[in-house]
N, C-alpha and C. Protein backbone atom coordinates (compact mmCIF):
# COMPACT_ATOMS: atom_id res chain seq x y z
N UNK A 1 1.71 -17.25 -2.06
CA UNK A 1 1.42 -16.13 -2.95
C UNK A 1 2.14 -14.89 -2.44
N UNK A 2 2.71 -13.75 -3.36
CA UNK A 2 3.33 -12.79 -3.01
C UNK A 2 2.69 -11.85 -3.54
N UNK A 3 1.99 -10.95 -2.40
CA UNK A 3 1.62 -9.79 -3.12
C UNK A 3 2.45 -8.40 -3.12
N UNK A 4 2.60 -7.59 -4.33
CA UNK A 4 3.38 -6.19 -4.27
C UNK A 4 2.31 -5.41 -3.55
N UNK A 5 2.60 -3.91 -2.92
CA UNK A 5 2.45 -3.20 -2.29
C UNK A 5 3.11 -2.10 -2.91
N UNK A 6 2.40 -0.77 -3.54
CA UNK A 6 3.29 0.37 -3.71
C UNK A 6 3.10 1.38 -2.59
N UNK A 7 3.80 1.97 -2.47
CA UNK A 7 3.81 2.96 -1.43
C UNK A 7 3.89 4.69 -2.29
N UNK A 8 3.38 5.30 -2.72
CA UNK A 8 3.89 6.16 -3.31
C UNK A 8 3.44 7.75 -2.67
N UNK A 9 4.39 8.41 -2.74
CA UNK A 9 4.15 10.24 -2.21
C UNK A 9 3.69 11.16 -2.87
N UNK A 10 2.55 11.50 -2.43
CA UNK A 10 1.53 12.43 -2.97
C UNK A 10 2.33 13.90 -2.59
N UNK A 11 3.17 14.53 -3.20
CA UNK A 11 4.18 15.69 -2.58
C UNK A 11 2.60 17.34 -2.69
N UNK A 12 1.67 17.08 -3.37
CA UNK A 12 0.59 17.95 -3.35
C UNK A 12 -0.07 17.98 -2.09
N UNK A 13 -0.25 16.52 -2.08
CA UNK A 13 -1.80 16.11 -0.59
C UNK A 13 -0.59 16.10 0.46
N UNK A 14 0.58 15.50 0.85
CA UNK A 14 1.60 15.50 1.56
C UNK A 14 1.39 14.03 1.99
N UNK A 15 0.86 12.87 1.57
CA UNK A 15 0.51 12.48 2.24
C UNK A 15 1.05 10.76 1.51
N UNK A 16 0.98 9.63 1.77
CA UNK A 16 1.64 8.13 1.36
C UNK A 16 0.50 7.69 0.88
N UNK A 17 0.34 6.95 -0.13
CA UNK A 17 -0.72 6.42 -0.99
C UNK A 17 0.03 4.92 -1.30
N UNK A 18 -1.06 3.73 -0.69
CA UNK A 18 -0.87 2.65 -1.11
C UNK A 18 -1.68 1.69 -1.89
N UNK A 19 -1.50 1.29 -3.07
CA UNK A 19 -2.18 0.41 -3.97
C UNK A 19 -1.81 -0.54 -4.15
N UNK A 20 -2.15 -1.61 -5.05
CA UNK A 20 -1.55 -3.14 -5.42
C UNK A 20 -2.72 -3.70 -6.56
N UNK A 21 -1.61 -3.61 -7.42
CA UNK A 21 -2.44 -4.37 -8.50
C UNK A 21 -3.32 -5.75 -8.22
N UNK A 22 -2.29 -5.91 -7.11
CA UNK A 22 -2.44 -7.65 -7.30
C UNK A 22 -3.86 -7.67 -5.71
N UNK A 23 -4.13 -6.94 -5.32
CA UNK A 23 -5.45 -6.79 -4.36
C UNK A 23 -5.99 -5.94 -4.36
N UNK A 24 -7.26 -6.18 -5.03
CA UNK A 24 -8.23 -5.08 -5.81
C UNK A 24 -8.71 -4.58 -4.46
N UNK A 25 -9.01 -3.45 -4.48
CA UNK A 25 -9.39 -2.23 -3.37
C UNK A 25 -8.92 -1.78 -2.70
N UNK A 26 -7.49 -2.13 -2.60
CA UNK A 26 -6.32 -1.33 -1.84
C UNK A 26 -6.25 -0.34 -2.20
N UNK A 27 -6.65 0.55 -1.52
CA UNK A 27 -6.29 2.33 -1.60
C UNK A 27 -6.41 2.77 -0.24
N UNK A 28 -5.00 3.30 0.23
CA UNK A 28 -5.24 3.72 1.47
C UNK A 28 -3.95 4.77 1.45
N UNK A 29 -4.11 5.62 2.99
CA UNK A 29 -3.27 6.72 2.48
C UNK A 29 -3.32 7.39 4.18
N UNK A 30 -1.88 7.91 4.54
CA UNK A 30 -1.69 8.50 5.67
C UNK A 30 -0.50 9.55 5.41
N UNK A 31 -0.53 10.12 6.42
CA UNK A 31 0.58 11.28 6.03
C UNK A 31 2.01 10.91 6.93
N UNK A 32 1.96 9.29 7.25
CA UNK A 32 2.75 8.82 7.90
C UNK A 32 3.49 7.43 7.51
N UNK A 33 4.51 7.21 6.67
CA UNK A 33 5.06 5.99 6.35
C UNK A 33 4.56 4.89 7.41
N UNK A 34 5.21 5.11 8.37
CA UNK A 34 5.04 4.08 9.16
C UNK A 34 3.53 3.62 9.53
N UNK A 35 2.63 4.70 9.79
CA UNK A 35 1.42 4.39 9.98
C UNK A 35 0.80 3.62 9.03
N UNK A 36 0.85 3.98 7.71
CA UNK A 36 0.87 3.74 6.25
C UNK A 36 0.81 2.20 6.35
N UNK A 37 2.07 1.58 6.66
CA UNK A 37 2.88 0.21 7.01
C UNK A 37 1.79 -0.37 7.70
N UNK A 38 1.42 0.34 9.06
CA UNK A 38 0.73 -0.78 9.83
C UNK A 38 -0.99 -1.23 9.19
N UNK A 39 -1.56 0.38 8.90
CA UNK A 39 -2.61 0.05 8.64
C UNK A 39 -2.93 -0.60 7.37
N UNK A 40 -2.12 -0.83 6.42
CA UNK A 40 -1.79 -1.77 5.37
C UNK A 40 -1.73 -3.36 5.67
N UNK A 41 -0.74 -3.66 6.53
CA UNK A 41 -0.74 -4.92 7.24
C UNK A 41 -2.09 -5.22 7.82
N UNK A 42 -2.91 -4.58 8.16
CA UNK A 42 -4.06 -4.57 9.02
C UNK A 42 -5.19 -5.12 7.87
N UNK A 43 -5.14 -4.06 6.71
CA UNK A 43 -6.38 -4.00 5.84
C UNK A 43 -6.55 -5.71 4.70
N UNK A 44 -5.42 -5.88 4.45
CA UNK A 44 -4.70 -6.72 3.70
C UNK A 44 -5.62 -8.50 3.70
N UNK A 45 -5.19 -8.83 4.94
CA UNK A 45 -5.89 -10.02 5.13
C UNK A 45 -7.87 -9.91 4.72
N UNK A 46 -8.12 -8.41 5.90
CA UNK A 46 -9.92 -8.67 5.37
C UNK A 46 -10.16 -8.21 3.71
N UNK A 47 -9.38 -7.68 2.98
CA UNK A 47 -9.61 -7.82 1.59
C UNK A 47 -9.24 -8.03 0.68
N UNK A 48 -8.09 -9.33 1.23
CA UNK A 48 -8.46 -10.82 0.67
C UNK A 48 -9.51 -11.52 0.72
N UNK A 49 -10.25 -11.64 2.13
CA UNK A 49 -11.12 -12.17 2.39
C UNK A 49 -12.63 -12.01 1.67
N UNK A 50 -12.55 -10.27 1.48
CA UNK A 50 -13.98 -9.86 0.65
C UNK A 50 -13.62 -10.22 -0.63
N UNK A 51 -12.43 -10.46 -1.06
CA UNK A 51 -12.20 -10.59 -2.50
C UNK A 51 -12.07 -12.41 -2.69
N UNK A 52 -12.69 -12.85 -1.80
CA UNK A 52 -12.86 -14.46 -1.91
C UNK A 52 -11.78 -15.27 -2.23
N UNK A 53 -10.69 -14.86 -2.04
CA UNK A 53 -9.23 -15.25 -2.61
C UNK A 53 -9.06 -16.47 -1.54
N UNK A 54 -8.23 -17.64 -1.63
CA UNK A 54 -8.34 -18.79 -1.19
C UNK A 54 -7.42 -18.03 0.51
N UNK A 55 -7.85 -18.56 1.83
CA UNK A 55 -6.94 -18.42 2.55
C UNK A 55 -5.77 -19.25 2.89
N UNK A 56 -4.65 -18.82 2.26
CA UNK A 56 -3.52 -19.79 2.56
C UNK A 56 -2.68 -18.81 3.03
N UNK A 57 -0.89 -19.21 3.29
CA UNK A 57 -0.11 -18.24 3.59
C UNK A 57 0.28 -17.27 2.47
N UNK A 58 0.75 -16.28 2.86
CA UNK A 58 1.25 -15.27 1.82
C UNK A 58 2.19 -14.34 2.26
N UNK A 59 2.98 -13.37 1.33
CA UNK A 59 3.96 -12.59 1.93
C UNK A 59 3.40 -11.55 1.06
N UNK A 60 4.02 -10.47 1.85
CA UNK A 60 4.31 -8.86 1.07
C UNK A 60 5.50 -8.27 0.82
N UNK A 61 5.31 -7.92 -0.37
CA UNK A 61 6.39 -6.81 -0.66
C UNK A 61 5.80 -5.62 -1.22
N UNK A 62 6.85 -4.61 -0.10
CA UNK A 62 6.43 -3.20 0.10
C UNK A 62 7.24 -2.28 -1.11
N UNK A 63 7.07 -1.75 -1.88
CA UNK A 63 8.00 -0.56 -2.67
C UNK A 63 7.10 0.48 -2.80
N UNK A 64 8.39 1.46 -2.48
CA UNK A 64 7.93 3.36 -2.49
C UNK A 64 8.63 3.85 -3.16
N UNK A 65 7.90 4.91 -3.68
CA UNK A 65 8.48 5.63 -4.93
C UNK A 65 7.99 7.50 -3.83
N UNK A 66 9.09 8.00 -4.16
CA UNK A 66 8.83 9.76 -3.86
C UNK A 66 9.91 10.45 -4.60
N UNK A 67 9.12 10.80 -5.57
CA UNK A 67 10.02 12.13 -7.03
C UNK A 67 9.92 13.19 -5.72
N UNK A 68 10.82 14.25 -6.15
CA UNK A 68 10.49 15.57 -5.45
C UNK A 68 11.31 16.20 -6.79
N UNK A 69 10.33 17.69 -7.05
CA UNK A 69 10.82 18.84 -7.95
C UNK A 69 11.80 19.74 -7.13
N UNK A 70 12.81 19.92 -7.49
CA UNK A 70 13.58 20.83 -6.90
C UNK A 70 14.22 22.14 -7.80
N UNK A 71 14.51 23.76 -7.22
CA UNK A 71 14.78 24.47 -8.07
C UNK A 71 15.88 24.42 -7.96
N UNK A 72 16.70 25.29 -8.59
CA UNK A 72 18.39 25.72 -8.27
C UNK A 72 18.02 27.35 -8.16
């Protein structure tokens, strides 16, 4: 199974926001990509687990999105 991962930039809060359609209760958020990354990898497996989803192998894919407004 492959689950997506969005990564997206809150340019208000300053901060990385990660969701996934495809694993209900993913919402998590740091003001650090990389941190972002790990504690994602971390959360992932136990909620699969609360979400009773079969344990087999699986992969991730990560995509980030960051608009920024700029003036001239």
């Amino acid at each position: 199974m492959d689950y997506v991962i969005t990564f997206t930039w809150d340019d208000e809060a300053e901060v990385w926001i990660a969701t996934s359609e495809d694993i209900p209760g993913l919402v998590l958020e740091s003001g650090s990509f990389d941190a972002l990354l790990e504690r994602t990898r971390f959360a992932i497996p136990e909620l699969l687990k609360l979400n009773s989803l079969e344990a087999k192998p699986f992969s991730l894919t990560f995509k980030s999105e960051r608009h920024e407004r700029m003036v001239m």
